[in-house]
Protein backbone atom coordinates (compact mmCIF):
# COMPACT_ATOMS: atom_id res chain seq x y z
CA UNK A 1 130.51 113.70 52.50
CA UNK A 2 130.23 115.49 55.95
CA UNK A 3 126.88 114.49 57.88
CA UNK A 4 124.81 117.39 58.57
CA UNK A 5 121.87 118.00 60.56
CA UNK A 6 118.31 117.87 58.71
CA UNK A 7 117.57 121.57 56.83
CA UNK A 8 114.68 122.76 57.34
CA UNK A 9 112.81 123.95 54.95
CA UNK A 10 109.28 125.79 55.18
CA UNK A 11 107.56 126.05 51.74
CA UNK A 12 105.06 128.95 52.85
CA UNK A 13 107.74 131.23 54.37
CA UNK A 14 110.12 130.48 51.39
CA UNK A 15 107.16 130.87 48.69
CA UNK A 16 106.08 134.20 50.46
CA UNK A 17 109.32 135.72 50.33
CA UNK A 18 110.81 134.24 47.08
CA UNK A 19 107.49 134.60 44.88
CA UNK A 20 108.67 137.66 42.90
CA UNK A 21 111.64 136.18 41.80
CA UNK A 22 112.66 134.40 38.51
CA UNK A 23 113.95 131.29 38.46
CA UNK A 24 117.78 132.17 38.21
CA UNK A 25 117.18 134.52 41.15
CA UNK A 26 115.99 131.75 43.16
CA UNK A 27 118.79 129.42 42.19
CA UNK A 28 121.26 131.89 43.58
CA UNK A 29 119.17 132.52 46.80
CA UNK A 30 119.65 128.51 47.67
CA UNK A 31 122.97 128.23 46.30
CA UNK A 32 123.75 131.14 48.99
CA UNK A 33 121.95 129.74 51.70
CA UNK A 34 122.73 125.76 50.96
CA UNK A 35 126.72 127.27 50.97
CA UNK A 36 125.90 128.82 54.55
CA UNK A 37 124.34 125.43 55.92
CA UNK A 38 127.28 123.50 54.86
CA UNK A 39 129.35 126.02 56.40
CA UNK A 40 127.57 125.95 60.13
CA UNK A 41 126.01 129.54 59.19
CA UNK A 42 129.62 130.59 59.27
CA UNK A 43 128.89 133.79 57.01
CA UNK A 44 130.08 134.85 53.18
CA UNK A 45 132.47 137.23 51.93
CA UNK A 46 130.56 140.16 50.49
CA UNK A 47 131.61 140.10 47.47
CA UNK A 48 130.26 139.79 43.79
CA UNK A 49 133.12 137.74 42.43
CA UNK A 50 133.08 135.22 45.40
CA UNK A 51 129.19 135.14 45.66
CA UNK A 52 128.94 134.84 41.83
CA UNK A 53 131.09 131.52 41.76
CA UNK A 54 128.88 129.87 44.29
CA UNK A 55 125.71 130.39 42.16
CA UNK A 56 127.95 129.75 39.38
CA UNK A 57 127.91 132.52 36.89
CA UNK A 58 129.78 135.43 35.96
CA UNK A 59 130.42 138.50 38.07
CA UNK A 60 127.97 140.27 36.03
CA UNK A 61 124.95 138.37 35.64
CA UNK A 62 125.59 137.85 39.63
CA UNK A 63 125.26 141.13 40.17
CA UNK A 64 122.42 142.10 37.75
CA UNK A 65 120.37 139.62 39.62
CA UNK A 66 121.07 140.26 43.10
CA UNK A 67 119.91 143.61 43.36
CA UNK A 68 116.43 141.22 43.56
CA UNK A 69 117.26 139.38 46.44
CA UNK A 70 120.13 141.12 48.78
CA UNK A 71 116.74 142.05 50.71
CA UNK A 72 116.71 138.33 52.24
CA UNK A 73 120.55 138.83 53.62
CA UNK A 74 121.96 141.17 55.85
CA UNK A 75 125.28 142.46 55.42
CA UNK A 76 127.72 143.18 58.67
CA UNK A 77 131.84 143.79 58.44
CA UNK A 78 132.01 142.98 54.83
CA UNK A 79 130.03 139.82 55.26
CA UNK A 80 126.54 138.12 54.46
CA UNK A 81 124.14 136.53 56.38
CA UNK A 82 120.66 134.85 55.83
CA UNK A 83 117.91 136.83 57.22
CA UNK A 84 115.52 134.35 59.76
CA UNK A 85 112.06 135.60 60.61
């Protein structure tokens, strides 16, 4: 196991911006953004298939569900990022 620097986490900011999602929702938002910290913020292929097997579940249910949250990533030359106030 690589050693990685402390993440951060702060529970207001993350409760204020997560609250209106379900559970499932939220699991994909931290699988997303765990998969960025363990890659140095290096950023994620946009794409369903791809993004779907990190929060591992199909293509579709990915896709349902991230119509809820693609508002806390930006998206630049076919690639994601996590949005930081």
């Amino acid at each position: 196991m690589k050693k990685l620097p402390l993440l951060q986490l702060w529970t207001s900011d993350e409760v204020a911006s997560t609250h209106l999602l379900n559970p499932f929702e939220l699991g994909c938002v931290f699988k997303l953004r765990f998969q960025l910290w363990e890659n140095n913020s290096i950023p994620l292929r946009d794409d369903d298939n791809y993004l779907a097997r990190i929060c591992n579940t199909t293509p579709k249910k990915f896709k349902s569900a991230r119509n809820n949250f693609d508002y806390l990533f930006e998206k630049k030359n076919g690639n994601i990022f996590h949005v930081s106030d």
